[in-house]
Protein backbone atom coordinates (compact mmCIF):
# COMPACT_ATOMS: atom_id res chain seq x y z
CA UNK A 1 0.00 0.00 0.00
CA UNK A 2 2.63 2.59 1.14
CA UNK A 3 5.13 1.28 -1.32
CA UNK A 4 2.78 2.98 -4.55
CA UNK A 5 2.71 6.05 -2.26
CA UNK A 6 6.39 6.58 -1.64
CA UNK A 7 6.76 5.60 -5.52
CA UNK A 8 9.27 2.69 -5.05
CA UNK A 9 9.48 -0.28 -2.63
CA UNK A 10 13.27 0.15 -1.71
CA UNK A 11 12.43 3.60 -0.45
CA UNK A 12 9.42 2.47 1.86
CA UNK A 13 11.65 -0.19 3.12
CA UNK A 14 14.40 1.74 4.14
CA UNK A 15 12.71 4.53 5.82
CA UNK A 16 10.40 2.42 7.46
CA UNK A 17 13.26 0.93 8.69
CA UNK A 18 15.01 4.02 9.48
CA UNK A 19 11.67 6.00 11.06
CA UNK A 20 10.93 2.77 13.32
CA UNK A 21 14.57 3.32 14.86
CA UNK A 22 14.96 6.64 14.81
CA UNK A 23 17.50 6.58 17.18
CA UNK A 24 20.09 4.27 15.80
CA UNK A 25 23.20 4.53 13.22
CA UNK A 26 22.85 1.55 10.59
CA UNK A 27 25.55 1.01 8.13
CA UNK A 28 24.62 0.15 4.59
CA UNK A 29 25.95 -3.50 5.25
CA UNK A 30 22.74 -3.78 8.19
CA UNK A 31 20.73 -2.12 5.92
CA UNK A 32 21.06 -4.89 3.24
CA UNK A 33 20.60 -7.26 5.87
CA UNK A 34 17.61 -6.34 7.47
CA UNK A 35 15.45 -4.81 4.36
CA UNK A 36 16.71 -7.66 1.63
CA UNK A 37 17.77 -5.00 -1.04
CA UNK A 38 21.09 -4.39 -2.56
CA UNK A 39 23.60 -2.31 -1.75
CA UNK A 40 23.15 -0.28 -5.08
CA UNK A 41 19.65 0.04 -4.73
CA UNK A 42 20.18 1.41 -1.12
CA UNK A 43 23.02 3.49 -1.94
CA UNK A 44 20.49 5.24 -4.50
CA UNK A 45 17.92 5.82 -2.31
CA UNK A 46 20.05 7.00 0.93
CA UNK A 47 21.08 10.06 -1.97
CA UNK A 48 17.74 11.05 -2.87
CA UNK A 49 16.42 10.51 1.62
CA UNK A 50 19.54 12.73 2.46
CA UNK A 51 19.16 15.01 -0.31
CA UNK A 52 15.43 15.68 0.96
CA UNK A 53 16.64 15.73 4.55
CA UNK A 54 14.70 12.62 5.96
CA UNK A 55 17.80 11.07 7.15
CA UNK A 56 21.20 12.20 8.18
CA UNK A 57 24.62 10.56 7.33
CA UNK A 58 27.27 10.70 9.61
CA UNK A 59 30.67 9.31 7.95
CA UNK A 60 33.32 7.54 10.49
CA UNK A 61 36.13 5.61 9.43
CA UNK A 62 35.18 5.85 6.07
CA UNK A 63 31.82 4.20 6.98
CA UNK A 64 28.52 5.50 6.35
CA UNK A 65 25.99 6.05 9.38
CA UNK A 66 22.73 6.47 8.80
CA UNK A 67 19.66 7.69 10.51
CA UNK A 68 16.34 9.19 10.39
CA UNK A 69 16.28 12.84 10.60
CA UNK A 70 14.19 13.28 14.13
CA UNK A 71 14.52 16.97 13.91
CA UNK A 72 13.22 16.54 10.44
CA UNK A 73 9.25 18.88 10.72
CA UNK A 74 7.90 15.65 8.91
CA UNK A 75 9.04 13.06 10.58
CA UNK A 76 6.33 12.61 13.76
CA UNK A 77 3.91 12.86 10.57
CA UNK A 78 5.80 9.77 8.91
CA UNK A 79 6.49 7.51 12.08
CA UNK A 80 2.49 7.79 12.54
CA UNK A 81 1.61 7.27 8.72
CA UNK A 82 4.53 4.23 8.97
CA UNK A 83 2.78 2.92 12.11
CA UNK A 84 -0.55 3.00 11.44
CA UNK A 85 -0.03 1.41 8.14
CA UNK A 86 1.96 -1.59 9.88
CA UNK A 87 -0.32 -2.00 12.24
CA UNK A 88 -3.82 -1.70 10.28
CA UNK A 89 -2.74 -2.88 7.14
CA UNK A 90 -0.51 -5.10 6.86
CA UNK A 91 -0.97 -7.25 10.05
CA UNK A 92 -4.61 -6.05 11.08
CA UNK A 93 -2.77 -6.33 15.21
CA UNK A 94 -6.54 -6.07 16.27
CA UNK A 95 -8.07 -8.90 15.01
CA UNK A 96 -5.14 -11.15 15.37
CA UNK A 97 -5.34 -10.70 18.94
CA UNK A 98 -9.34 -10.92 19.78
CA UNK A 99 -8.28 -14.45 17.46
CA UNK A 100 -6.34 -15.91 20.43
CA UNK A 101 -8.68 -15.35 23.16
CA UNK A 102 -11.33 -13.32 24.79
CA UNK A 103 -10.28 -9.87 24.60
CA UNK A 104 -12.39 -6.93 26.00
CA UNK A 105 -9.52 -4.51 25.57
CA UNK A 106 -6.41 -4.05 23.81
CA UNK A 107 -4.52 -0.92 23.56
CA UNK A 108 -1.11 0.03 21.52
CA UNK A 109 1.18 2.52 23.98
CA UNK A 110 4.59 3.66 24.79
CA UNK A 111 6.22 3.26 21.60
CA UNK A 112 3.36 3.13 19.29
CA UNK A 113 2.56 6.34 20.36
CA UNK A 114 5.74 8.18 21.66
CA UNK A 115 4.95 8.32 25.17
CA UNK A 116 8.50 7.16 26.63
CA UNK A 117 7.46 6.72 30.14
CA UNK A 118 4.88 4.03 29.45
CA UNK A 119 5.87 0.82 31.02
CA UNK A 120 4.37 -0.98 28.61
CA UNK A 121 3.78 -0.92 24.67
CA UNK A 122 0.88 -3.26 24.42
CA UNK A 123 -2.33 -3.53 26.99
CA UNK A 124 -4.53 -6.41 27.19
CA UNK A 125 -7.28 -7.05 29.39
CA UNK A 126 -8.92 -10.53 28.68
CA UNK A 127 -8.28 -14.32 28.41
CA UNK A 128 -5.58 -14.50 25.65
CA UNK A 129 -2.96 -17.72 24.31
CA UNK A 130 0.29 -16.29 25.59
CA UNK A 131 1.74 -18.73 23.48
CA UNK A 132 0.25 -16.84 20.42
CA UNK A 133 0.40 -14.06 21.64
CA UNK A 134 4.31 -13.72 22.10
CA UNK A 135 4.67 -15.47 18.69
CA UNK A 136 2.33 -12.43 17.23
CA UNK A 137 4.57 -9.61 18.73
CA UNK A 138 8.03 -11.52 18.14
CA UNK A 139 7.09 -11.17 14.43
CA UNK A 140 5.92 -7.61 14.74
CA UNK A 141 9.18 -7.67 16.54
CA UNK A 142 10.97 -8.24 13.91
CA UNK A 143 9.42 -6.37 11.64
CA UNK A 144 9.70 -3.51 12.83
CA UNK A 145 13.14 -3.74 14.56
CA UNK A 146 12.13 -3.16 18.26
CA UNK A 147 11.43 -4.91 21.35
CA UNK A 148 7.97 -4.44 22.86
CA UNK A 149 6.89 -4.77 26.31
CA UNK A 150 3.25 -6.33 26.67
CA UNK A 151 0.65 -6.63 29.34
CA UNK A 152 -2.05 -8.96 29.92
CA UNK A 153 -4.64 -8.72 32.66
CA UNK A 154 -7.85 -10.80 33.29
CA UNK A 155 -11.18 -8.58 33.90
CA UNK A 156 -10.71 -9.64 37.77
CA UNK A 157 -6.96 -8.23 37.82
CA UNK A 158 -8.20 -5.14 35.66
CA UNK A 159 -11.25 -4.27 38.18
CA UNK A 160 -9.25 -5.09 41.51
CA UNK A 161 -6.41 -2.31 39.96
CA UNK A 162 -9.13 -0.04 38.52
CA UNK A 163 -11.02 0.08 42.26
CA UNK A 164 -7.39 0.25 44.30
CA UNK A 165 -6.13 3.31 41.72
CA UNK A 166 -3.45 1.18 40.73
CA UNK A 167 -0.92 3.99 39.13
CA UNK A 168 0.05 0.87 36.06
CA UNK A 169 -3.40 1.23 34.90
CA UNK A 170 -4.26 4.60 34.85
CA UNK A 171 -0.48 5.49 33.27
CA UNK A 172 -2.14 3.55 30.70
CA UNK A 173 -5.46 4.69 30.94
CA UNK A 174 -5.08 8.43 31.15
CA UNK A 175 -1.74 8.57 28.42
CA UNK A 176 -1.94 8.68 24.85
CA UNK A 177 -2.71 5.22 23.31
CA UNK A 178 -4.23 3.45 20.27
CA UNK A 179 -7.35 1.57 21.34
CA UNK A 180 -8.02 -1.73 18.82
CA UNK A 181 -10.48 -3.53 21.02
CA UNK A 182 -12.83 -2.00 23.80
CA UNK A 183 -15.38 -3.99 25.32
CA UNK A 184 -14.96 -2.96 28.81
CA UNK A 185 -18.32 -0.72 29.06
């Protein structure tokens, strides 16, 4: 989908890359590694990204180092276009999980939505597979090039927390988050 938007598919998969880890160096040899693509075709596209500011190349040892421009105006703009395309397109996170269980609510934090305190990335309150579950986010894992921190409670757990003001929950509650399930009320 985003690859006919950015207008070529070795673009997309660098800066997705790039944008996911915004705060790591990759050298054009990890780049190959992790996206598939050539060196050439990377090469290419790290001239036209650095040419239009999206990344930044630091040269050490007569190594390339390259990053996603942060300071970049467009760049919060293209981490949430890059995320919300991962996660409703391509792996549709939502349904996968209410698949593996009972879920009344399921909500994407921390670093889905830039909130660096969170203690946790993904909330869960229901009856899920853990087993599937971890296999779910170890792909998204890898995907995306970042470990994620998940939380599962049962409804009991969730009220108990929600009656004793548990501070957990409402970091989760009252911060910024992505909500793909709610069937709580």
């Amino acid at each position: 989908m985003l690859e006919k938007l950015f207008g070529s598919t070795t673009r997309y998969a660098l800066l997705r890359l790039l944008v996911f880890n915004a705060n790591r160096f990759y050298l054009i040899s990890e780049l190959c590694r992790k996206t598939g693509l050539s060196p050439a075709a990377i090469r290419a596209e790290i001239k036209r990204l650095n040419e239009s500011e999206l990344i930044s190349i630091d040269e050490k040892d007569g190594n390339l180092n390259i990053q996603a421009n942060a300071e970049n105006p467009l760049f919060p703009e293209l981490r949430a276009l890059f995320l919300k395309a991962q996660i409703l397109t391509e792996y549709n996170f939502g349904a996968k999980i209410q698949k593996i269980g009972r879920v009344a609510y399921a909500a994407l934090t921390g670093y889905f939505t830039n909130v660096n305190e969170a203690k946790t990335d993904i909330f869960i309150i229901g009856t899920v597979n853990r087993l599937k579950l971890r296999k779910i986010v170890r792909r998204f894992q890898k995907e995306i090039d970042h470990e994620l921190r998940y939380t599962v409670m049962s409804k009991k757990e969730y009220q108990y927390r929600n009656d004793i003001t548990d501070r957990f929950l409402y970091d989760i509650l009252e911060n910024r988050k992505i909500v793909l399930v709610d069937r709580l009320h």
